[in-house]
C-alpha atoms as a PDB file:
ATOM      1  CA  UNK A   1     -17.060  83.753  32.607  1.00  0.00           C
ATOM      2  CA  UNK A   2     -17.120  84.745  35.960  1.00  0.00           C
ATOM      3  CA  UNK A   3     -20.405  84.664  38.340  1.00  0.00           C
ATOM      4  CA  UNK A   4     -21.499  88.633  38.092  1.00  0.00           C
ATOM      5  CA  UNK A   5     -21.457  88.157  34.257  1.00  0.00           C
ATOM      6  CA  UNK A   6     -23.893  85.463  34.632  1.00  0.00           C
ATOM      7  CA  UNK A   7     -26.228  86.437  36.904  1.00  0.00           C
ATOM      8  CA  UNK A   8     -26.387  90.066  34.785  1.00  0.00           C
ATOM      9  CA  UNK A   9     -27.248  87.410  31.239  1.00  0.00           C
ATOM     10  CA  UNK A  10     -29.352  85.646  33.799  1.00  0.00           C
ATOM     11  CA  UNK A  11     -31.149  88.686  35.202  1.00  0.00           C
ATOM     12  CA  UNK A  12     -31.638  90.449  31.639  1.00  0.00           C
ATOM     13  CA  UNK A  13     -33.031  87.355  30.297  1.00  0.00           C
ATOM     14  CA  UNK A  14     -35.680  87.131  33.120  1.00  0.00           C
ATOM     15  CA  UNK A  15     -36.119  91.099  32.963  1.00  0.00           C
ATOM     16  CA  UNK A  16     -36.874  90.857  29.207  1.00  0.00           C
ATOM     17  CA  UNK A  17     -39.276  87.707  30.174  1.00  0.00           C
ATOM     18  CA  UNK A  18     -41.032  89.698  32.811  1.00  0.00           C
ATOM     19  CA  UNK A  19     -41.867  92.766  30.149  1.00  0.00           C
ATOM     20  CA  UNK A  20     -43.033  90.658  27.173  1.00  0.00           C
ATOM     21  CA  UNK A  21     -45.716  88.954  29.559  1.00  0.00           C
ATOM     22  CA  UNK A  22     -46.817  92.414  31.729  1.00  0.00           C
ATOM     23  CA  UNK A  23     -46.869  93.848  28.395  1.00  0.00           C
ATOM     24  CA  UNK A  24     -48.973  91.327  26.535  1.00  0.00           C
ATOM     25  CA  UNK A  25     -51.335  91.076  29.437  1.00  0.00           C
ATOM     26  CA  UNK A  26     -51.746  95.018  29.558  1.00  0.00           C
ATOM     27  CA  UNK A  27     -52.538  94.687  26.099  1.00  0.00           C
ATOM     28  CA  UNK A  28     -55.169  92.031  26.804  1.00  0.00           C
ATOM     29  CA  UNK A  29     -56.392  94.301  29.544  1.00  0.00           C
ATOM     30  CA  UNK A  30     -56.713  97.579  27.607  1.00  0.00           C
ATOM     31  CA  UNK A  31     -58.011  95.525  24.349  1.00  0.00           C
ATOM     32  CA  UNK A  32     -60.840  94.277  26.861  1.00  0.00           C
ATOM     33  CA  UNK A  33     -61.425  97.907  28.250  1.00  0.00           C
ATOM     34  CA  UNK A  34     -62.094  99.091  24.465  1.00  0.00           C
ATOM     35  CA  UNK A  35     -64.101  96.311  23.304  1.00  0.00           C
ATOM     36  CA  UNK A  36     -66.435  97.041  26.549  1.00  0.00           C
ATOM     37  CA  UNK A  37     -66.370 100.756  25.611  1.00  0.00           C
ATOM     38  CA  UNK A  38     -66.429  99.849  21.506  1.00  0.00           C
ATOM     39  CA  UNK A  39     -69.822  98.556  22.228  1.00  0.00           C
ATOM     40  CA  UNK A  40     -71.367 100.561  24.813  1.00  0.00           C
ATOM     41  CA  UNK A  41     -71.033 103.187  22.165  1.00  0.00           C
ATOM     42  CA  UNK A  42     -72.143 101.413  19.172  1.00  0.00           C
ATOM     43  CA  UNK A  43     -75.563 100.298  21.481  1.00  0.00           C
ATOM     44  CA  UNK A  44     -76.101 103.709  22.017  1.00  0.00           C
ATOM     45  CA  UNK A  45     -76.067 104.715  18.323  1.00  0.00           C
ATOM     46  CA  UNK A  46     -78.107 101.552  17.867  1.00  0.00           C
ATOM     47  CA  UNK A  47     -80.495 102.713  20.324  1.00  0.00           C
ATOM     48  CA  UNK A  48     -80.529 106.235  19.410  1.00  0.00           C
ATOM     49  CA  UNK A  49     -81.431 104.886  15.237  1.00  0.00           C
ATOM     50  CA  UNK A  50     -83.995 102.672  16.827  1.00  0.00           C
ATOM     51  CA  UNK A  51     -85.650 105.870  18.079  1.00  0.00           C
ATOM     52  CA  UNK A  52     -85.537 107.915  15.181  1.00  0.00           C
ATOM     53  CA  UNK A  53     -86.501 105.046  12.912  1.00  0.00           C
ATOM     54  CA  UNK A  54     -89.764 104.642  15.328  1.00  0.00           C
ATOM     55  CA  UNK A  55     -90.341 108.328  14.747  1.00  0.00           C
ATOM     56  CA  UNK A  56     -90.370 107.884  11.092  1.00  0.00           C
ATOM     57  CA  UNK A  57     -92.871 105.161  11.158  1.00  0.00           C
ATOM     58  CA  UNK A  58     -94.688 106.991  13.243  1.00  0.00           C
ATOM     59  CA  UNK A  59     -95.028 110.308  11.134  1.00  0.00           C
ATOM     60  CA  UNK A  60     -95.817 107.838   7.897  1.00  0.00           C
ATOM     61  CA  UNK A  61     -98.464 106.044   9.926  1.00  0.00           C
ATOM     62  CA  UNK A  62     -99.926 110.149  10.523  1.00  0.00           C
ATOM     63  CA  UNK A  63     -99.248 110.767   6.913  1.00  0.00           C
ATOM     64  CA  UNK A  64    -101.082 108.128   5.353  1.00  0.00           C
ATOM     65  CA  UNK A  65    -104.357 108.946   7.790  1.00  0.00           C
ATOM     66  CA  UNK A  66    -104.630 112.678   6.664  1.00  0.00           C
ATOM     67  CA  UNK A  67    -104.205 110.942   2.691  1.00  0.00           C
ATOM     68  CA  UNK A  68    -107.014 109.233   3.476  1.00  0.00           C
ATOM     69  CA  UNK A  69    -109.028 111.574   5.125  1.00  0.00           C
ATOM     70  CA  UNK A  70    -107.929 114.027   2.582  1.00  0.00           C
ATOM     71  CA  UNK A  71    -109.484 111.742  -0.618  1.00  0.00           C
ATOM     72  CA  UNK A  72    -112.710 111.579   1.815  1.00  0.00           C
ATOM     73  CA  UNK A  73    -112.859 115.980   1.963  1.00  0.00           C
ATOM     74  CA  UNK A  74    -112.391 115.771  -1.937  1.00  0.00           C
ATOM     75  CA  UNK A  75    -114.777 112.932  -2.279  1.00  0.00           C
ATOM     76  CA  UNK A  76    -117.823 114.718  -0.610  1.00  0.00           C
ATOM     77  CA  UNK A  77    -116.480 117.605  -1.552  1.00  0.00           C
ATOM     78  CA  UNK A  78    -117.779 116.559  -5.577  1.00  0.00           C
ATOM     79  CA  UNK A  79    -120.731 115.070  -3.829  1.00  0.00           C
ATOM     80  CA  UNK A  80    -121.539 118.251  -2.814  1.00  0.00           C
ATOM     81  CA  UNK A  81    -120.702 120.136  -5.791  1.00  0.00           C
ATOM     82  CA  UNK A  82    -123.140 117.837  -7.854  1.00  0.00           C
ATOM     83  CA  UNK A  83    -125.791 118.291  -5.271  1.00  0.00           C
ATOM     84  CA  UNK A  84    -125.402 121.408  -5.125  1.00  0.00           C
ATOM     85  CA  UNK A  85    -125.626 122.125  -9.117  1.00  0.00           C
ATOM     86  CA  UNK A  86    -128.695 119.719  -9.175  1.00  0.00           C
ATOM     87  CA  UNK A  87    -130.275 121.798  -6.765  1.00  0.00           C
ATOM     88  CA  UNK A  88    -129.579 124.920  -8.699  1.00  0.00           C
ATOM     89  CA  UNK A  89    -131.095 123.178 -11.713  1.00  0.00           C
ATOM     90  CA  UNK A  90    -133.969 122.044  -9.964  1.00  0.00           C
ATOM     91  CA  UNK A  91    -134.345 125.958  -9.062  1.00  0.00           C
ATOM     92  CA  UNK A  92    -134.340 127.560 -12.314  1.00  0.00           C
ATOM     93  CA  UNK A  93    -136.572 125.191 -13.556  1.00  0.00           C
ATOM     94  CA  UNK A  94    -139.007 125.988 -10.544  1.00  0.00           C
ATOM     95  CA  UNK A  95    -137.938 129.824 -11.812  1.00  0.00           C
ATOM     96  CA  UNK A  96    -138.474 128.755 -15.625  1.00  0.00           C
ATOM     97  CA  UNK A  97    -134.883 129.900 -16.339  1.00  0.00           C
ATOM     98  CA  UNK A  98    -133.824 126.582 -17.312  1.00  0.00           C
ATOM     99  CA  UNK A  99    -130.345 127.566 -19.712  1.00  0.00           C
ATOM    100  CA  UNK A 100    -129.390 129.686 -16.877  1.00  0.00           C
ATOM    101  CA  UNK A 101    -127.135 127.521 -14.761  1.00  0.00           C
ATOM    102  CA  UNK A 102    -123.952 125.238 -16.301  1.00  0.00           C
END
């Protein structure tokens, strides 16, 4: 073999060195880039669920007052309604139409 054969073996072989380690550390590189970007997006959907989630709780915390103050309405509201029919009792008896009112 002759020198210029050599050095062409010799070059390839360091030529086909030289890509296999740029290209594994570009793939290092890039894998790094999208785990960074991976996860800046999946924060922001975390984030974002967070907020809706807190809006939820929020509207159930509102939903369970007006329940509440709802069964108070209806509560006085049959207070009322049996005051209200005692008093009209109380009247036709004053009136002496006592079967009158139910």
């Amino acid at each position: 073999m002759n020198e210029v054969t050599i050095l062409s073996i010799v070059l390839g072989m360091i030529g086909t060195v030289c890509a296999i380690v740029f290209g594994y550390s570009t793939y290092k590189r890039n894998q790094k880039s999208d785990d960074t970007s991976q996860g800046k997006s999946s924060g922001t959907i975390l984030t974002e669920i967070g907020y809706i989630k807190s809006g939820v709780d929020d509207i159930k915390r509102k939903q369970e007052k007006q329940d509440e103050h709802h069964i108070e309405v209806i509560s006085r509201i049959t207070a009322v309604e049996s005051s209200a029919k005692q008093a009209h009792h109380r009247l036709n008896r004053l009136e002496g139409k006592e079967g009158d009112w139910q």
